[in-house]
C-alpha atoms as a PDB file:
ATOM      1  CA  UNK A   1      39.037 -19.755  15.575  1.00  0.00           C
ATOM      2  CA  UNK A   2      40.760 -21.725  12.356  1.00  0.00           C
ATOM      3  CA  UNK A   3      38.785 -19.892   9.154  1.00  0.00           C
ATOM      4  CA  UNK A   4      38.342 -23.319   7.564  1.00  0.00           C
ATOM      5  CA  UNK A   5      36.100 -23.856  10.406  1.00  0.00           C
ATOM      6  CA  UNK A   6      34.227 -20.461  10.713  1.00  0.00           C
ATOM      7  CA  UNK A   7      33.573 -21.060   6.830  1.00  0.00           C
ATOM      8  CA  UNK A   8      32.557 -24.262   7.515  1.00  0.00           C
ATOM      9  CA  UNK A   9      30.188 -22.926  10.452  1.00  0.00           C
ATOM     10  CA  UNK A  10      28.351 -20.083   7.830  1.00  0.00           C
ATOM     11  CA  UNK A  11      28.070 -23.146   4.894  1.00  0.00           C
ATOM     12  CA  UNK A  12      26.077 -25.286   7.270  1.00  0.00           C
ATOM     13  CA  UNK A  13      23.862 -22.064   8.485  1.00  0.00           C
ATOM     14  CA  UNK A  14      23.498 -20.782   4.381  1.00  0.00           C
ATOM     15  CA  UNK A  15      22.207 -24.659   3.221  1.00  0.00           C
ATOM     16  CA  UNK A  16      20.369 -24.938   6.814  1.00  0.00           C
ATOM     17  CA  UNK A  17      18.481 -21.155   5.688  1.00  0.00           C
ATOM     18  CA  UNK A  18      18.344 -22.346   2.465  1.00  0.00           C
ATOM     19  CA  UNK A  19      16.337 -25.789   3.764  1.00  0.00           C
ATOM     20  CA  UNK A  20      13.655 -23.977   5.513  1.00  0.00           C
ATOM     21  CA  UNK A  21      12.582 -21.154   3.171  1.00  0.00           C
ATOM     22  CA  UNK A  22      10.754 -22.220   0.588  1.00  0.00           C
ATOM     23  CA  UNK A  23       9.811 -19.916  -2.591  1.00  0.00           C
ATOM     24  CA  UNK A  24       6.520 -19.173  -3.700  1.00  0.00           C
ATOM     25  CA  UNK A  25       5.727 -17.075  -7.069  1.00  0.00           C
ATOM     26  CA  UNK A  26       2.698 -16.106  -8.498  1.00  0.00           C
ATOM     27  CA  UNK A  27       0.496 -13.295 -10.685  1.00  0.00           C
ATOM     28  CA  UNK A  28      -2.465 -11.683  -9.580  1.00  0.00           C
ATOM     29  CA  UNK A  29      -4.941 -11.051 -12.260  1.00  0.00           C
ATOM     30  CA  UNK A  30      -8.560  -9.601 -12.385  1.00  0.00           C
ATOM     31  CA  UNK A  31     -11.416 -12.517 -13.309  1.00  0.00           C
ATOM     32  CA  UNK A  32     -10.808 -11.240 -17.229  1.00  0.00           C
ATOM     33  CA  UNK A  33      -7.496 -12.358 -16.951  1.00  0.00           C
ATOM     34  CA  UNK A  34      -5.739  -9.133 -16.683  1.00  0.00           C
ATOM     35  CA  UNK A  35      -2.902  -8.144 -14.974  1.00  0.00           C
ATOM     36  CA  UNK A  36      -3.082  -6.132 -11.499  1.00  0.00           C
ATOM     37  CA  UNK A  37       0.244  -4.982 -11.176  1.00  0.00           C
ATOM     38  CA  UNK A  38       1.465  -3.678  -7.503  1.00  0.00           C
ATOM     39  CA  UNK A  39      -0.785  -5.829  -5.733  1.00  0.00           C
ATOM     40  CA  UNK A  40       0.102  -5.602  -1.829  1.00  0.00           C
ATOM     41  CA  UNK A  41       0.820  -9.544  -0.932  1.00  0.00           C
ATOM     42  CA  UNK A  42       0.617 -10.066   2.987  1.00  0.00           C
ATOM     43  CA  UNK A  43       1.334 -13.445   5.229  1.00  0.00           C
ATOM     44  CA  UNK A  44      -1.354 -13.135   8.222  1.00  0.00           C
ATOM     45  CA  UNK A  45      -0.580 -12.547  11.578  1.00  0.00           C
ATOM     46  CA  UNK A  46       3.286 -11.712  10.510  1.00  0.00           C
ATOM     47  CA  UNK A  47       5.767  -9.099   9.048  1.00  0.00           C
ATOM     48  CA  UNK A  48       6.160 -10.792   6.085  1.00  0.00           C
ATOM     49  CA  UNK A  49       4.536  -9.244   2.739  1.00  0.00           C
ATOM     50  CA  UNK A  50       6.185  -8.005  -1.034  1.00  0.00           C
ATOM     51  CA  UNK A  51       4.463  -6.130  -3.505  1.00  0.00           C
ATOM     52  CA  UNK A  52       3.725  -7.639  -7.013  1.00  0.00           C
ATOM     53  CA  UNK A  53       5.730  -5.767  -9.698  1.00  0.00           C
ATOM     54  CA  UNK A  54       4.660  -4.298 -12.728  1.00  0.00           C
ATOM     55  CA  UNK A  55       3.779  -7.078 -14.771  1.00  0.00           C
ATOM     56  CA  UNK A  56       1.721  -8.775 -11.311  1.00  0.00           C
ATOM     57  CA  UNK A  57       4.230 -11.326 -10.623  1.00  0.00           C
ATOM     58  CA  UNK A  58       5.157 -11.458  -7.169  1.00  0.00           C
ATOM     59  CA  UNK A  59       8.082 -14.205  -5.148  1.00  0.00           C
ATOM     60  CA  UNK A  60       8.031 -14.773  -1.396  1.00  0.00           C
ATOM     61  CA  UNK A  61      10.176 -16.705   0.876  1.00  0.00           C
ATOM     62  CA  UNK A  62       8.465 -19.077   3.662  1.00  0.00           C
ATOM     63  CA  UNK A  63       9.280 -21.664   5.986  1.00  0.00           C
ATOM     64  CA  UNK A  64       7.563 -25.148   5.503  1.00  0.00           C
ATOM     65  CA  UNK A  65       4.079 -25.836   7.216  1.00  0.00           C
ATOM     66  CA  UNK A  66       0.560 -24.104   6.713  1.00  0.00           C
ATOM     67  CA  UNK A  67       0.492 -19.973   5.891  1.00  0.00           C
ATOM     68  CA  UNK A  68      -2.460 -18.227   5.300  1.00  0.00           C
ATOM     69  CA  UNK A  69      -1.422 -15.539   2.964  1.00  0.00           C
ATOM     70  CA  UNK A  70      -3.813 -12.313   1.890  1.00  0.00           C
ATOM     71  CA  UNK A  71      -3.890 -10.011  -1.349  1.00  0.00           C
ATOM     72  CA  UNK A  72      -5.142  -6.768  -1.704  1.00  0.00           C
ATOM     73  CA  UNK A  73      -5.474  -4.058  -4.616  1.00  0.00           C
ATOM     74  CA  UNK A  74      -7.432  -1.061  -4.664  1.00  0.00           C
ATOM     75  CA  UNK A  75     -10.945  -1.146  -6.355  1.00  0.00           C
ATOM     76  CA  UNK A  76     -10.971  -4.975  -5.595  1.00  0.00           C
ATOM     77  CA  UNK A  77     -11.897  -7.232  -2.733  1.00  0.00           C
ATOM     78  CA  UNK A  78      -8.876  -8.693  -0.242  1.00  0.00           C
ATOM     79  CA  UNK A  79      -8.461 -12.582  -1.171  1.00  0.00           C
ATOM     80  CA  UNK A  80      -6.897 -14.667   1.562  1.00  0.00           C
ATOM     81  CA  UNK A  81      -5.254 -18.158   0.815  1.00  0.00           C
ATOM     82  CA  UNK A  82      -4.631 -20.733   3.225  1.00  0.00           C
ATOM     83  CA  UNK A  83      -1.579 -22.880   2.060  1.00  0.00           C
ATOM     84  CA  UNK A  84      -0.026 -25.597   3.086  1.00  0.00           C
ATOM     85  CA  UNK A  85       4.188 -25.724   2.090  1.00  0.00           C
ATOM     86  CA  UNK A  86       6.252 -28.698   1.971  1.00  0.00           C
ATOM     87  CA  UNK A  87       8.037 -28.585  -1.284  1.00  0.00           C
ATOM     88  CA  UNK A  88      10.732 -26.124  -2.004  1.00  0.00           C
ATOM     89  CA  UNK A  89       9.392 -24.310  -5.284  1.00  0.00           C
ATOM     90  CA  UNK A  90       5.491 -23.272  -5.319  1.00  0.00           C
ATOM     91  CA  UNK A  91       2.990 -21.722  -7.415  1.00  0.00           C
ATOM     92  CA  UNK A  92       0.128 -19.157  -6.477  1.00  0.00           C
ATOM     93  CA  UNK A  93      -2.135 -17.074  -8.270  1.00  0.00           C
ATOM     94  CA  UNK A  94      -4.691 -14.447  -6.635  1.00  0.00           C
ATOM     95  CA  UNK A  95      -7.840 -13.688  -9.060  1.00  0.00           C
ATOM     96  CA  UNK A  96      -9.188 -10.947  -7.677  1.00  0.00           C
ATOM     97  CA  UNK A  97     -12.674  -9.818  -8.041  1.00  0.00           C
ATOM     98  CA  UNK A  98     -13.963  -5.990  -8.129  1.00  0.00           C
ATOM     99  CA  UNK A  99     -15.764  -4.425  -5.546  1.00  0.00           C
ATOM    100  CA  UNK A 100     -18.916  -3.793  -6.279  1.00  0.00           C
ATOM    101  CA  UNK A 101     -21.101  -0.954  -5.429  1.00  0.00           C
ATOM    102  CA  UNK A 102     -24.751  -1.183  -3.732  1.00  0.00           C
ATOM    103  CA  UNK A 103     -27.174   1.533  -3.916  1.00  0.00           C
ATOM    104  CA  UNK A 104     -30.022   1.367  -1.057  1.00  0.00           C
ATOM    105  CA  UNK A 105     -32.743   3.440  -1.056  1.00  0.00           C
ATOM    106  CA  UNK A 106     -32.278   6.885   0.838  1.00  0.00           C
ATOM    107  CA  UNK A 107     -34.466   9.480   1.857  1.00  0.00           C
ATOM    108  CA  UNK A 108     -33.107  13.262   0.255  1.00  0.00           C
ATOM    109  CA  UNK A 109     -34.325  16.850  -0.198  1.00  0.00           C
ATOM    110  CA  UNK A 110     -35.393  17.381  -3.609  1.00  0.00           C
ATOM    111  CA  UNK A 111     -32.837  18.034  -5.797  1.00  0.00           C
ATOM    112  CA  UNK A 112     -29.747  17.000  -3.681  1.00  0.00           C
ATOM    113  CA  UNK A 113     -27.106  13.931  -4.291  1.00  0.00           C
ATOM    114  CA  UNK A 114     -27.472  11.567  -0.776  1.00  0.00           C
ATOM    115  CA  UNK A 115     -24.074  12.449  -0.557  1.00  0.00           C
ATOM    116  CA  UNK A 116     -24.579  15.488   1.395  1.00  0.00           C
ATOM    117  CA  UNK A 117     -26.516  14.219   4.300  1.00  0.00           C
ATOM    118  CA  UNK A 118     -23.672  11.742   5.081  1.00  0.00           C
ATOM    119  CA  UNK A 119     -21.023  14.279   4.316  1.00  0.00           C
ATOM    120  CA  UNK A 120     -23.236  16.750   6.787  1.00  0.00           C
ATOM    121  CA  UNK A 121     -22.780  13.858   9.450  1.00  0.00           C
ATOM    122  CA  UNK A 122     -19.144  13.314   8.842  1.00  0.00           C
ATOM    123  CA  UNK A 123     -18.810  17.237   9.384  1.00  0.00           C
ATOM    124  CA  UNK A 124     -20.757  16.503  12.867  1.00  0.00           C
ATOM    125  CA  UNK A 125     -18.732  13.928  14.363  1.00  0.00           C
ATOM    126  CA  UNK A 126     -15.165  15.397  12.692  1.00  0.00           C
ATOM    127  CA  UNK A 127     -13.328  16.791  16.000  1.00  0.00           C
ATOM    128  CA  UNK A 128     -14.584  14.329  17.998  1.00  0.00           C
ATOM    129  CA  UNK A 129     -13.169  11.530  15.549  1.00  0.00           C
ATOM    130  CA  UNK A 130     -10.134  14.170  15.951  1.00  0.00           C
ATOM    131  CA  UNK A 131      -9.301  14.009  20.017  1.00  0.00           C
ATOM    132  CA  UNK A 132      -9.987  10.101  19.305  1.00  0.00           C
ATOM    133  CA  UNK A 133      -6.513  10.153  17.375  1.00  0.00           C
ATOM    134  CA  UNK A 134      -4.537  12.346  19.530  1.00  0.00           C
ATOM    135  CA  UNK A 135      -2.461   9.929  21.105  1.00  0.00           C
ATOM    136  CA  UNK A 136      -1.712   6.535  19.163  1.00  0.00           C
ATOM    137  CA  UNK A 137       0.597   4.390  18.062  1.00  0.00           C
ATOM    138  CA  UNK A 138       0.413   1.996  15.044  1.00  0.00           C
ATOM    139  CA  UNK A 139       2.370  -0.271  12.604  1.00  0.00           C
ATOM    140  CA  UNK A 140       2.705   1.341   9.251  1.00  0.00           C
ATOM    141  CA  UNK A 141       3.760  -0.096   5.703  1.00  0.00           C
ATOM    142  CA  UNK A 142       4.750   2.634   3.652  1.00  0.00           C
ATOM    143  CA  UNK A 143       5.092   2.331  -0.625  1.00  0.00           C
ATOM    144  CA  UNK A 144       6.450   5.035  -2.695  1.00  0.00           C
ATOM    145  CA  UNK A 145       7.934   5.340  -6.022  1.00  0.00           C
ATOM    146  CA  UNK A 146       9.021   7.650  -8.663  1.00  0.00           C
ATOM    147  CA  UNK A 147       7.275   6.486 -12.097  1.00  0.00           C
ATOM    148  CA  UNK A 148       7.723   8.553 -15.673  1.00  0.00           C
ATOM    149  CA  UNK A 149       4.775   9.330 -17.063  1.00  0.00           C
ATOM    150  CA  UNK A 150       6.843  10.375 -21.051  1.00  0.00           C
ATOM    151  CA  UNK A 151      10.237  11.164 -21.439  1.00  0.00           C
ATOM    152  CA  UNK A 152      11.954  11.872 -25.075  1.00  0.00           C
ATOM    153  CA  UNK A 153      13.529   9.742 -27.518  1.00  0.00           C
ATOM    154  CA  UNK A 154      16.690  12.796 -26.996  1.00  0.00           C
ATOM    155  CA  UNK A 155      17.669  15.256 -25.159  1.00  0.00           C
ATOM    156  CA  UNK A 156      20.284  17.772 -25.408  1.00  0.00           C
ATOM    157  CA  UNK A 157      20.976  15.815 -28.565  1.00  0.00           C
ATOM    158  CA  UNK A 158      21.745  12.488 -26.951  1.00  0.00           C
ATOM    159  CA  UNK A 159      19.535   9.586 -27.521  1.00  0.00           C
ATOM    160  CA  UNK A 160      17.643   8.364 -24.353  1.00  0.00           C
ATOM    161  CA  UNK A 161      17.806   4.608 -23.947  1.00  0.00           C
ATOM    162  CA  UNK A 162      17.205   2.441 -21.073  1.00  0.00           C
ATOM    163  CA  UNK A 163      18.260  -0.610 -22.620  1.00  0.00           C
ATOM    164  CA  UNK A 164      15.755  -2.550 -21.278  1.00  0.00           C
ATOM    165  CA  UNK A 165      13.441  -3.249 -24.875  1.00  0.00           C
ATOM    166  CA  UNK A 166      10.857  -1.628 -22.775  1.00  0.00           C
ATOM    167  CA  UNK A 167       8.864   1.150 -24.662  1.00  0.00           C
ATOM    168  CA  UNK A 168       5.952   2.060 -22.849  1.00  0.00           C
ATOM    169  CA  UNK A 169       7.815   5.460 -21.431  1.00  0.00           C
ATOM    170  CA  UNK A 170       6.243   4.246 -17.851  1.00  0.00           C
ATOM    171  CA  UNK A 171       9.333   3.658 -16.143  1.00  0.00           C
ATOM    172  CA  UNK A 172       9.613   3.001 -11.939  1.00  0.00           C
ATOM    173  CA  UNK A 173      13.153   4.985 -11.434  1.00  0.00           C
ATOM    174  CA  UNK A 174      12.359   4.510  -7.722  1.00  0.00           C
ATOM    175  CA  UNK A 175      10.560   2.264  -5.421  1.00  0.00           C
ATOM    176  CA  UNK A 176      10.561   2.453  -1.463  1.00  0.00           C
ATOM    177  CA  UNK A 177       9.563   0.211   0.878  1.00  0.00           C
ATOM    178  CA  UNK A 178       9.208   0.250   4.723  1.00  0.00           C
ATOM    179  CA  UNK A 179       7.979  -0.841   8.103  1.00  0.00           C
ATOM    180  CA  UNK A 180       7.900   1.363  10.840  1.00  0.00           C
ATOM    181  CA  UNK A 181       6.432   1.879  14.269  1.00  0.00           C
ATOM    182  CA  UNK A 182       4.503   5.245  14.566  1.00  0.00           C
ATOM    183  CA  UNK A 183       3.750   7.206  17.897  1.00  0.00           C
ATOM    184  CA  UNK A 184       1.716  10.117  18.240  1.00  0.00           C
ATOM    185  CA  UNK A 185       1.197  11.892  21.659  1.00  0.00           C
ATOM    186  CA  UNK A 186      -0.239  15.448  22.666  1.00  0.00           C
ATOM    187  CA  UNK A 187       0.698  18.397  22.234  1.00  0.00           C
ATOM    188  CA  UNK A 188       2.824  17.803  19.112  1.00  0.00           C
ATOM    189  CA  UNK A 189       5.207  15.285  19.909  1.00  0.00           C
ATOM    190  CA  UNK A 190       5.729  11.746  17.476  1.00  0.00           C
ATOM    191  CA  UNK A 191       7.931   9.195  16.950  1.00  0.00           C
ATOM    192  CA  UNK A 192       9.260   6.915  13.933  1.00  0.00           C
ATOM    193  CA  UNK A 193      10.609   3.396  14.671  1.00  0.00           C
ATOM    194  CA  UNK A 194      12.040   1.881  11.148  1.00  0.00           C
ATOM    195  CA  UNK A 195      11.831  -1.790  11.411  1.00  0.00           C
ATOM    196  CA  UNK A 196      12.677  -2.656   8.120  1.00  0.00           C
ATOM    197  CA  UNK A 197      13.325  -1.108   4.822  1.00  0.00           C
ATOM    198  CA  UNK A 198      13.948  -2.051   1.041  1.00  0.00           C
ATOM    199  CA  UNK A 199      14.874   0.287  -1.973  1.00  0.00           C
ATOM    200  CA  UNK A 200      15.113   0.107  -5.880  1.00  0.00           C
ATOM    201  CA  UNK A 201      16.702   2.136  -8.150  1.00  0.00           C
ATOM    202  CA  UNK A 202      18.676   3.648  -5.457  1.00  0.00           C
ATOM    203  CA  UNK A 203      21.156   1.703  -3.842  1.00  0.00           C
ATOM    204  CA  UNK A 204      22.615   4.099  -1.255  1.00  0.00           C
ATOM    205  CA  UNK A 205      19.066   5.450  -0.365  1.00  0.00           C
ATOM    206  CA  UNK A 206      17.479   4.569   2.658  1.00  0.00           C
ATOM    207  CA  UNK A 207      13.843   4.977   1.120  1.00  0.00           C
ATOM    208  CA  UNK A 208      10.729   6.602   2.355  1.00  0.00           C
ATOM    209  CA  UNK A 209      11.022   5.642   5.683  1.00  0.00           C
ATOM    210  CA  UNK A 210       9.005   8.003   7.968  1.00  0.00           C
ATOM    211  CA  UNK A 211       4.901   7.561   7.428  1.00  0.00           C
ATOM    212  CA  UNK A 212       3.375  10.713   5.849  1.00  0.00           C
ATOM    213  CA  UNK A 213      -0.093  11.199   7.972  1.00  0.00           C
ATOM    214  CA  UNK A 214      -2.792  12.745   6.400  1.00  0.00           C
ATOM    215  CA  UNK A 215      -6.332  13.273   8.317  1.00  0.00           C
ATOM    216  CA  UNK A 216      -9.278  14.727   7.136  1.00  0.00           C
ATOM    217  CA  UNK A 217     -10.295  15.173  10.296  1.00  0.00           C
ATOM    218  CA  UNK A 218      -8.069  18.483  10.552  1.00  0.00           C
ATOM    219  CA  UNK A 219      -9.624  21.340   8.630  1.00  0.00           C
ATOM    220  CA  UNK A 220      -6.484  21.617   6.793  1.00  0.00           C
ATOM    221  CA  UNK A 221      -4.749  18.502   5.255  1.00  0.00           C
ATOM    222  CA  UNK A 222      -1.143  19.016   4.694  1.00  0.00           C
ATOM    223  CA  UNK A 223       0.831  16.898   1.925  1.00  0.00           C
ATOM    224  CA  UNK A 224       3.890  18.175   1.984  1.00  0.00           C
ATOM    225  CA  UNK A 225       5.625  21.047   1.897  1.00  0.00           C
ATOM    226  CA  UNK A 226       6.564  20.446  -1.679  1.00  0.00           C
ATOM    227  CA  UNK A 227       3.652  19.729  -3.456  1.00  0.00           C
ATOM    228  CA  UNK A 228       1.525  23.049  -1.376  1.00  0.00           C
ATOM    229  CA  UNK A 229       3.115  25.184   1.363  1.00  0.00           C
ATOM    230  CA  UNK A 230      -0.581  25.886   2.620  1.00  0.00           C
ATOM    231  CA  UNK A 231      -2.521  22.313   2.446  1.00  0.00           C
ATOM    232  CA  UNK A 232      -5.382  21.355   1.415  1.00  0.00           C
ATOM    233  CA  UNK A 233      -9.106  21.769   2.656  1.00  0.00           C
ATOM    234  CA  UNK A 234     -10.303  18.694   4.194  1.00  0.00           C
ATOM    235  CA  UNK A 235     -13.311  17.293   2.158  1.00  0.00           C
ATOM    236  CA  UNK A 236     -14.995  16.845   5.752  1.00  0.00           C
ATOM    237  CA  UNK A 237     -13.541  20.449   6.846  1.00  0.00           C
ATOM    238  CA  UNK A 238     -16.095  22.710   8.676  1.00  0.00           C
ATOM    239  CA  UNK A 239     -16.469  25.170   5.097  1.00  0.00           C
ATOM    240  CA  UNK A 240     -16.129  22.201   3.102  1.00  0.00           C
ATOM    241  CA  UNK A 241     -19.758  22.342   1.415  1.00  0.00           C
ATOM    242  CA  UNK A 242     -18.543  25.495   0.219  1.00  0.00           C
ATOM    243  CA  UNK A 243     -15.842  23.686  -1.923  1.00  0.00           C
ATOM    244  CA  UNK A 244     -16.730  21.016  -2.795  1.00  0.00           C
ATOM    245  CA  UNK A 245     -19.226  19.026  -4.963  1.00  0.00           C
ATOM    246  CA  UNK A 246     -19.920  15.399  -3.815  1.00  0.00           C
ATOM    247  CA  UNK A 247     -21.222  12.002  -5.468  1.00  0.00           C
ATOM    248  CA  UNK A 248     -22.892   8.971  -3.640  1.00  0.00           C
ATOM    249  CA  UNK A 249     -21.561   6.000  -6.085  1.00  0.00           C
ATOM    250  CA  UNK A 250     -22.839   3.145  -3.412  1.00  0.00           C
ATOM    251  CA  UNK A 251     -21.079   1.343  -0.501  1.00  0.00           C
ATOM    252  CA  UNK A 252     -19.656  -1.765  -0.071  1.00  0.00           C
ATOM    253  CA  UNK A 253     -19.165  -4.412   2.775  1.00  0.00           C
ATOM    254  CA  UNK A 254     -15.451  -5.496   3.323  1.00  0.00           C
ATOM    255  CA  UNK A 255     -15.038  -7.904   6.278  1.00  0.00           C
ATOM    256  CA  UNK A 256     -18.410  -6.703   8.072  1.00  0.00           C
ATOM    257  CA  UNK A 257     -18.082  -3.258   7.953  1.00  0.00           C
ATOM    258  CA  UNK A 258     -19.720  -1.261   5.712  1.00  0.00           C
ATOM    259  CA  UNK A 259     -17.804   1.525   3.288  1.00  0.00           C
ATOM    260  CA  UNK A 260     -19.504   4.598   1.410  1.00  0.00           C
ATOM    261  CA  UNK A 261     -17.978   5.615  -1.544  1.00  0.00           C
END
């Protein structure tokens, strides 16, 4: 085929892309007006998502017609917007509001935090919440990054300088993110599916692709080899009272079902 023609072709696919998707930016802020940065943005009942940056602004790419798009950030309650698209450039901003915390009236030995008598019943039910996720297989979105917490002005007697005007010393050096399909099946077998993945920082890296699974349901929670070789006992483990101190700061409803925290 003539190239003036098979350039020609991949012109009229580019503007006929470029036609269809439509951009939509926006912040998400707390009801005082402050920024939530790293707010998880998600179109319903699709693949399509992006996480705000660090400053809460946050760009996706749709087709035309009606969306109904979510946002979520921890400590706050999921907002979902239904939109309707027809221009090529458009604006929308999430205010979230905090979850708040109800405390009902309990019955409790003298003495003792209501957060025992639920963590007793979590202890109860914990291995047969267990052989409920033996076999599974799920969708997972996975978010990691690398962040500096300090760094200093030299080293080594060079000057450090990202050249960026930033100088809040909380620098992302690394952000991953993925889609994958996870299987799990007895005894010990699993599987990772990458659907889709996107790195910063990096641009040979092929991010954080494979789901880390951590279950309290196991006695033992395991993190990583890296940060302990032994894990962790599970707050819900079966000698977990013997550990651990525990709280009741309220519960919370979030789409009908009720969370203790």
């Amino acid at each position: 085929m003539n190239r003036s023609i098979i350039v020609l072709l991949c012109s009229i696919l580019f503007l006929c892309f470029q036609g269809n998707a439509q951009i939509i930016t926006g912040t998400v802020r707390n009801r005082e007006g402050a920024i939530l940065p790293y707010a998880t943005i998600e179109v319903e009942s699709s693949r399509l998502g992006t996480t705000a940056n660090a400053e809460g602004k946050f760009v996706l790419n749709l087709s035309k017609g009606k969306h109904t798009i979510s946002c979520q950030h921890v400590g706050y309650e999921k907002v979902e917007v239904a939109i309707s698209i027809e221009q090529e450039s458009n604006t929308l901003e999430f205010v979230l509001k905090p979850i708040t915390l109800s405390l009902q009236e309990v019955v409790v030995k003298k003495g003792e935090d209501p957060a025992y008598a639920i963590i007793r019943s979590a202890i109860k039910k914990r291995k047969t919440h267990l052989k409920e996720w033996e076999r599974f297989t799920a969708e997972v979105y996975t978010k990691g990054q690398l962040r500096l917490r300090d760094y200093p002005t030299k080293f080594m007697g060079q000057k450090i300088d990202f050249e960026d005007g930033d100088t809040s010393k909380r620098k992302i050096i690394f952000l991953s993110e993925s889609i994958a399909t996870y299987s799990v099946a007895p005894p010990n077998k699993s599987k990772v599916e990458v659907i889709a993945t996107k790195v910063s920082g990096q641009s040979n890296a092929y991010g954080l692709s494979a789901p880390q699974i951590i279950s309290f349901y196991n006695n033992n929670v395991s993190i990583g080899d890296n940060l302990n070789n032994h894990g962790f006992i599970s707050p819900i483990a079966d000698n977990a009272l013997h550990f651990y101190n525990y709280k009741y700061e309220g519960a919370f409803f979030e789409e009908g079902d009720k969370s203790v925290g």
